[in-house]
Protein backbone atom coordinates (compact mmCIF):
# COMPACT_ATOMS: atom_id res chain seq x y z
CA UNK A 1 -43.06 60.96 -4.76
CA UNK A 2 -43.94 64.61 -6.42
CA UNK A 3 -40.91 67.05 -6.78
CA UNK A 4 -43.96 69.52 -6.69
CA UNK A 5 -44.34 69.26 -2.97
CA UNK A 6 -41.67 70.86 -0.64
CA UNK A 7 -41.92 72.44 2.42
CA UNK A 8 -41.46 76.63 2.85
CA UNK A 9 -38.99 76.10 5.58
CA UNK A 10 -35.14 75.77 4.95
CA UNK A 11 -31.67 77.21 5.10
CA UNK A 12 -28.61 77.09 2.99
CA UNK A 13 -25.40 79.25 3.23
CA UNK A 14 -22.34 79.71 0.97
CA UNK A 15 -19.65 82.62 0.60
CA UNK A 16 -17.41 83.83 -2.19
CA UNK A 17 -14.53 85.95 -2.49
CA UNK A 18 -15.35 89.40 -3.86
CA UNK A 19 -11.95 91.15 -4.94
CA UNK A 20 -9.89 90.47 -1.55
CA UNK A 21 -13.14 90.05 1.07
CA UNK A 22 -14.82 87.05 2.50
CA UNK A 23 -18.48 87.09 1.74
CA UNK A 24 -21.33 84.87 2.89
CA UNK A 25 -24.54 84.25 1.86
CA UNK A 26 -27.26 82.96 3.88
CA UNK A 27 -30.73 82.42 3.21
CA UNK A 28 -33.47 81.15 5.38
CA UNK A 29 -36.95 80.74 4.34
CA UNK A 30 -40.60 80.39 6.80
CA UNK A 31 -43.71 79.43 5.49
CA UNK A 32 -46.03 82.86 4.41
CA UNK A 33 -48.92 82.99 2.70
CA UNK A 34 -47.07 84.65 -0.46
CA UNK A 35 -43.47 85.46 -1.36
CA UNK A 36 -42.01 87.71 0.68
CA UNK A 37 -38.01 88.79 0.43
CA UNK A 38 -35.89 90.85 2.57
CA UNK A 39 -32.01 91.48 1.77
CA UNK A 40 -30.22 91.88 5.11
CA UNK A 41 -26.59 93.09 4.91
CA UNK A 42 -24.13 93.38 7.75
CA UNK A 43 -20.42 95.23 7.62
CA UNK A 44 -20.98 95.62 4.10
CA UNK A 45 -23.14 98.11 2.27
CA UNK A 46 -25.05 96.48 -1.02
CA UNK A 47 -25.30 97.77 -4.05
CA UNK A 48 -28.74 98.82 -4.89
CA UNK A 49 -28.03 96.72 -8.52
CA UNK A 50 -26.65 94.14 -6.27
CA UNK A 51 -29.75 93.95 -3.93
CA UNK A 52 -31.71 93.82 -7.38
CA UNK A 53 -29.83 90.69 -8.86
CA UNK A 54 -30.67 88.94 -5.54
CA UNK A 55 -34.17 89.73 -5.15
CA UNK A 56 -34.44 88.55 -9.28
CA UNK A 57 -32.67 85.24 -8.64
CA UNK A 58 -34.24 84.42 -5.09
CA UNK A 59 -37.76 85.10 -6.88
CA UNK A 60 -36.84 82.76 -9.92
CA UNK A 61 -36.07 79.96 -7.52
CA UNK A 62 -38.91 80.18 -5.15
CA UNK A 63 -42.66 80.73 -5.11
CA UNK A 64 -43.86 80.87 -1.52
CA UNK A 65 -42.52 81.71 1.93
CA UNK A 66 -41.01 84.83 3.31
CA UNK A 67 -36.88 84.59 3.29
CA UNK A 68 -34.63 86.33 4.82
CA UNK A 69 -30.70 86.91 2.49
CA UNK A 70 -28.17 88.06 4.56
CA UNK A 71 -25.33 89.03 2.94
CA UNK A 72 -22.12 89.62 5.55
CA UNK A 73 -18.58 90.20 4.85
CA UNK A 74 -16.71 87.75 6.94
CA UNK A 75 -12.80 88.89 5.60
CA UNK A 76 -10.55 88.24 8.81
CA UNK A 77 -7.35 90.09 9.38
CA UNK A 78 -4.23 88.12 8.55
CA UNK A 79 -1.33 87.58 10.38
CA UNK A 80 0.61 90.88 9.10
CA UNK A 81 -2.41 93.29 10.69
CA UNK A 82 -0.55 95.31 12.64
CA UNK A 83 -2.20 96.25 16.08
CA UNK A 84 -2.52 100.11 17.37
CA UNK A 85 -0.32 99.57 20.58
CA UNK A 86 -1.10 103.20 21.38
CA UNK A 87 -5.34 103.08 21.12
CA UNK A 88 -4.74 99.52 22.99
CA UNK A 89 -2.82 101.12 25.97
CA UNK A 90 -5.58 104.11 26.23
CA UNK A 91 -8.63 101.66 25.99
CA UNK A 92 -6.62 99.48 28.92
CA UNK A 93 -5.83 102.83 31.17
CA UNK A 94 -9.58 104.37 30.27
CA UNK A 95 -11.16 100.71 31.41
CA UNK A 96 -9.13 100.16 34.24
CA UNK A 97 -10.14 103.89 35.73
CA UNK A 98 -13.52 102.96 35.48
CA UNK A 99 -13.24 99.64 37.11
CA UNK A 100 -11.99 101.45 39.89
CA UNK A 101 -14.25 104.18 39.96
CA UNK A 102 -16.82 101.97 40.04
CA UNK A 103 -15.35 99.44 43.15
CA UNK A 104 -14.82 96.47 40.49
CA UNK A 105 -13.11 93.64 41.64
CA UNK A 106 -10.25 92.14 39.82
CA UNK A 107 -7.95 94.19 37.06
CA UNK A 108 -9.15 94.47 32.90
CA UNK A 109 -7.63 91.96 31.28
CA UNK A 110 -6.81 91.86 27.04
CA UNK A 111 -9.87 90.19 26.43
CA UNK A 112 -11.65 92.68 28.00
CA UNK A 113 -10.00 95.26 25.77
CA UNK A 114 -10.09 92.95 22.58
CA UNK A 115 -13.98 92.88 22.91
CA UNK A 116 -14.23 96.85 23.19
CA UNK A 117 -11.72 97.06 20.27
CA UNK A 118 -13.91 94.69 18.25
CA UNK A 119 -17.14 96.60 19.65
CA UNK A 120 -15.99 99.42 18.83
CA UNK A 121 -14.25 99.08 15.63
CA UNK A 122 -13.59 102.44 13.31
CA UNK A 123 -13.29 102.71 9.90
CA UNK A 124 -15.86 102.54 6.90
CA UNK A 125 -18.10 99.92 6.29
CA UNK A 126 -17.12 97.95 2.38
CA UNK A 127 -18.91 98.59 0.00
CA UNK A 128 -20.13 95.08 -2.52
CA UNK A 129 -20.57 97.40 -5.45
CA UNK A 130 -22.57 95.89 -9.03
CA UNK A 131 -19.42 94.85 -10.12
CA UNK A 132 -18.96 92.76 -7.49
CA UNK A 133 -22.35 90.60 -8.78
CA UNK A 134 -20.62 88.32 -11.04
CA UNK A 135 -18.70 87.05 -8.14
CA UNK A 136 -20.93 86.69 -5.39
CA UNK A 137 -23.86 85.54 -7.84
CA UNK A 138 -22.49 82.00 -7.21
CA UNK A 139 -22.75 82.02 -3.89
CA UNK A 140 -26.32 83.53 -3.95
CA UNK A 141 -27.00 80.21 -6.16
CA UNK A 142 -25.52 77.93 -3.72
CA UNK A 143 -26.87 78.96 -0.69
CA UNK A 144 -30.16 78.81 -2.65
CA UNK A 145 -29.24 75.42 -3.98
CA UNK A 146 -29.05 73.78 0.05
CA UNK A 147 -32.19 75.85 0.75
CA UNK A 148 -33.88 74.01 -1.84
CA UNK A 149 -32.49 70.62 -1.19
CA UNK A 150 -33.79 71.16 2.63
CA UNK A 151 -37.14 72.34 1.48
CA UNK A 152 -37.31 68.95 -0.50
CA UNK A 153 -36.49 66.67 2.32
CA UNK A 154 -38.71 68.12 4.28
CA UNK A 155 -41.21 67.82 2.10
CA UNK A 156 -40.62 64.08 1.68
CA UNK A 157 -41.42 63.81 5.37
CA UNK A 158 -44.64 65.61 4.92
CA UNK A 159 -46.36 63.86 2.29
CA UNK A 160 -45.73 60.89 4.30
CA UNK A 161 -47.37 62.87 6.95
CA UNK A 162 -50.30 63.51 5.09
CA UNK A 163 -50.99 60.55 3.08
CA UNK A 164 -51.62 58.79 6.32
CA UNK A 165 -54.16 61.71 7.37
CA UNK A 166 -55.62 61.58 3.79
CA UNK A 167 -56.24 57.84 4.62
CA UNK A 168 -57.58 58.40 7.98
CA UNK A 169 -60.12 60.73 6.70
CA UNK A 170 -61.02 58.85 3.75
CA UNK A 171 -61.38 55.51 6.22
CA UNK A 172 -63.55 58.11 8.38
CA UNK A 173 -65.96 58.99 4.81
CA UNK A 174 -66.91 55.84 4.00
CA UNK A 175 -67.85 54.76 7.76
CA UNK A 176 -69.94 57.79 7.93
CA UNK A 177 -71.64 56.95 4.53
CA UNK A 178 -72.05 53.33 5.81
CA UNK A 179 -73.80 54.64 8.77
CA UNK A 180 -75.77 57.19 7.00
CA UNK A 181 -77.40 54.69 4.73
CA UNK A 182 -79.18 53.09 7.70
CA UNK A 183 -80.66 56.34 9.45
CA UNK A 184 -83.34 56.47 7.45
CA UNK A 185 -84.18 53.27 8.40
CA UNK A 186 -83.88 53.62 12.30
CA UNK A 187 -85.71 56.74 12.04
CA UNK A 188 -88.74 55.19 10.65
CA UNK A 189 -89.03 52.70 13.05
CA UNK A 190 -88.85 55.09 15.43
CA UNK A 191 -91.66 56.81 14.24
CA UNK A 192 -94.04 53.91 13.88
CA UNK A 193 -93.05 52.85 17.67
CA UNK A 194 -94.02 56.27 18.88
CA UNK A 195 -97.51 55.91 16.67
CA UNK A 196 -97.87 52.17 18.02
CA UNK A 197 -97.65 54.03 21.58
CA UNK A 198 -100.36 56.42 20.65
CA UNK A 199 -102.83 53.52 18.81
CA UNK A 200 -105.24 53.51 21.90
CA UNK A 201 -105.74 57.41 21.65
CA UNK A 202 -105.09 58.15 18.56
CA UNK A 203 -107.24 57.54 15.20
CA UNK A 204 -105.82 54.44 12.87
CA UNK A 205 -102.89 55.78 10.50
CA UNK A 206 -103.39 56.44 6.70
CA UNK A 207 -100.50 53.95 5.62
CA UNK A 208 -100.25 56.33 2.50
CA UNK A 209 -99.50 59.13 4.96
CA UNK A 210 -96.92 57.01 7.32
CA UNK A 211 -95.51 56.18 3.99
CA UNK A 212 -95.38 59.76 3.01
CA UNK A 213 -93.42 61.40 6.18
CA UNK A 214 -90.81 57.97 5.67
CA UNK A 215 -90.16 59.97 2.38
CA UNK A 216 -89.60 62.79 3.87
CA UNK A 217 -87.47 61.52 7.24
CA UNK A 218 -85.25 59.68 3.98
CA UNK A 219 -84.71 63.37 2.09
CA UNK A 220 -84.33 64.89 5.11
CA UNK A 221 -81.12 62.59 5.98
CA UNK A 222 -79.63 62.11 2.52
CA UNK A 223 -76.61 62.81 2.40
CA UNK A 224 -75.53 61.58 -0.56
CA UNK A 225 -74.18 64.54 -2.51
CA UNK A 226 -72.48 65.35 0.50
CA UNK A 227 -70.30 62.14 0.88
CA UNK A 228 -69.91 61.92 -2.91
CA UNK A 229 -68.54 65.74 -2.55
CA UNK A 230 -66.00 64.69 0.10
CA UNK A 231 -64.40 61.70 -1.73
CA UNK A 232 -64.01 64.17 -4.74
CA UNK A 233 -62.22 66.61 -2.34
CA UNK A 234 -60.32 63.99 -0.79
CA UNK A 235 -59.23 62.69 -4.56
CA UNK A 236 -58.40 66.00 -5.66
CA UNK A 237 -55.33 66.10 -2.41
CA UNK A 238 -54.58 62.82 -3.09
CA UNK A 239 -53.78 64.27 -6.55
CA UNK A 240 -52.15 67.03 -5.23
CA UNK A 241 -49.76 65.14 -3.03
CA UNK A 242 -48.78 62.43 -5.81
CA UNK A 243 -47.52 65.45 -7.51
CA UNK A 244 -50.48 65.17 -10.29
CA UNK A 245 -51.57 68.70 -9.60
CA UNK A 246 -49.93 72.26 -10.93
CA UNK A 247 -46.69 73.50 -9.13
CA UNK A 248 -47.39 75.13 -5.34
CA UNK A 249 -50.17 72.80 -4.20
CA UNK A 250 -49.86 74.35 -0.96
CA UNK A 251 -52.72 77.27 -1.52
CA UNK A 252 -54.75 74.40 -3.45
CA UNK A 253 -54.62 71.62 -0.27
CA UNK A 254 -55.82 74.46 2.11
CA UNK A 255 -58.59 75.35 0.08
CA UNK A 256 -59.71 72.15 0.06
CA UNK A 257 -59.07 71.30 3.91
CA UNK A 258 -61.73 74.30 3.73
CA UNK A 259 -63.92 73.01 1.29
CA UNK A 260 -63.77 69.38 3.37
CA UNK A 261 -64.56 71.01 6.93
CA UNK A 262 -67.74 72.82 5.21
CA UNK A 263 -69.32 69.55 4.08
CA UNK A 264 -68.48 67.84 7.09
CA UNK A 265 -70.34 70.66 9.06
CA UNK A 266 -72.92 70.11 6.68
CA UNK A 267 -73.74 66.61 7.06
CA UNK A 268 -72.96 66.76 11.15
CA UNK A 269 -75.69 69.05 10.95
CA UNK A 270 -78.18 67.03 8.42
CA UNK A 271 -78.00 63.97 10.83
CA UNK A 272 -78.29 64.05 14.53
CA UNK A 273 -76.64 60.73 14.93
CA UNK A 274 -74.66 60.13 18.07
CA UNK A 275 -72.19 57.65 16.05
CA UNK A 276 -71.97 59.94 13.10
CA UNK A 277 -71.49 62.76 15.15
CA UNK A 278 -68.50 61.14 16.95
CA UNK A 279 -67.18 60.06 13.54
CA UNK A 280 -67.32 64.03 12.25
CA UNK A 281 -65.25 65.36 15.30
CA UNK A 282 -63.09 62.84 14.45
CA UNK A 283 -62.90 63.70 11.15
CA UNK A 284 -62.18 67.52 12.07
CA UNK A 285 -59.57 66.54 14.23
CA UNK A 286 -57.59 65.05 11.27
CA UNK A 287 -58.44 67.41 9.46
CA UNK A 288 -57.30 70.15 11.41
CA UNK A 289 -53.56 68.09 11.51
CA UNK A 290 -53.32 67.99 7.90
CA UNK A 291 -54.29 71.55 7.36
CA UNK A 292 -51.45 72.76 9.47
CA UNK A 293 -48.60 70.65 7.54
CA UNK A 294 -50.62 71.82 4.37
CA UNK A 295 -49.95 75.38 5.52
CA UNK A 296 -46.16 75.03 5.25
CA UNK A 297 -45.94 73.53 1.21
CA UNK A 298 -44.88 75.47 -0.89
């Protein structure tokens, strides 16, 4: 199994403390057609160096998808907080006159107040300045490090995926290129039945000349080059998902799922068989599958 193939999609959080706050670090990752990075922060302002070291380490770890890094502090008030008994008793008064103005039944309880208090909390938002970096890098790498790990596993699952549609289509190939072999064939005979039809009005047939339009009925339905064009695109992914390839296969499969729905277009439209035809919407079909899971490797 290739390390080379992952998936875009994954998660992984960690948190570090950063002088005497709780910080956490999560990062989540979709699949995108590029890298894309956003640095989210919530009640605590980044550091533009700090937003810098993230975006550097993020983009050393990862190639494709678009992630989302949010940074939060997550530092909870210990035991010795002492609470504003005064602001608490004004909230409670303030609430309650409004229930009643407003015909509510029942009176405000704490928890009403606590959530207002917590809605509503003053004071300035921390700051994570660049000295703050070397301890919260770690993190950064952790979170990254689970992100990974999922991206792997997931992977795992979908090169099992699409080894089995790689085999389907491949089965699908050579039964078209079995059937195509015979065409030729059939559509001879068919057009010496339609001249036997026509021997009672029609003058006798130059053999050359019947032997001449076989010729051309044969080049007309060769598809040779494009059968022996589809197992080389086939062999290539097979490559690609036994990890034989470069790293990122994922832009490489879909250009070949491309590449493999042209030439199956191709030779649909070279043969108007009615078995061939049902084996090349077949084929599209599985295609189609294995180009969406392609879309999501990295």
């Amino acid at each position: 199994m290739s390390n080379h193939v992952v998936s875009m999609t994954g998660f992984g959080r960690a948190s570090a403390m950063v002088g005497a706050r709780t910080v956490s670090v999560e990062i989540r990752s979709l699949n995108h057609r590029g890298l894309d990075v956003k640095v989210r922060s919530h009640d605590v302002r980044l550091a533009a160096e700090v937003e810098t070291e993230v975006l550097r380490v993020v983009r050393q770890r990862l190639t494709r998808g678009s992630v989302a890094v949010s940074v939060s502090d997550e530092t909870t008030d210990g035991p010795g907080t002492s609470v504003d008994l005064t602001r608490v008793r004004q909230l409670h008064a303030a609430l309650e006159g409004l229930r009643k103005e407003l015909g509510l039944d029942g009176p405000v309880d704490l928890a009403t107040v606590g959530a207002f208090l917590g809605a509503n909390r003053m004071g300035p938002v921390a700051e994570l300045a660049a000295a703050g970096w070397p301890a919260l890098a770690p993190a950064v790498e952790e979170a990254l490090d689970g992100l990974v790990a999922m991206r792997a596993h997931e992977g795992r699952a979908m090169v099992t995926d699409l080894g089995s549609r790689l085999a389907n289509l491949r089965l699908l190939v050579e039964n078209i290129a079995g059937l195509a072999t015979r065409v030729p064939d059939r559509a001879a005979r068919r057009l010496a039945d339609r001249l036997a039809a026509l021997v009672d009005t029609t003058p006798a047939i130059d053999p050359a000349r019947l032997a001449h339009e076989v010729a051309i009925l044969a080049e007309r339905f060769d598809v040779s080059e494009e059968i022996a064009r589809l197992r080389a695109h086939l062999g290539h992914l097979g490559m690609l998902l036994e990890g034989k390839g470069k790293d990122s296969p994922g832009r490489r499969m879909d250009f070949l799922a491309q590449e493999i729905g042209r030439e199956l277009n191709t030779l649909g439209g070279k043969i108007q068989d009615a078995e061939i035809s049902a084996l090349v919407i077949d084929g599209k079909a599985e295609l189609e599958k294995l180009r969406e899971q392609a879309q999501n490797i990295e």
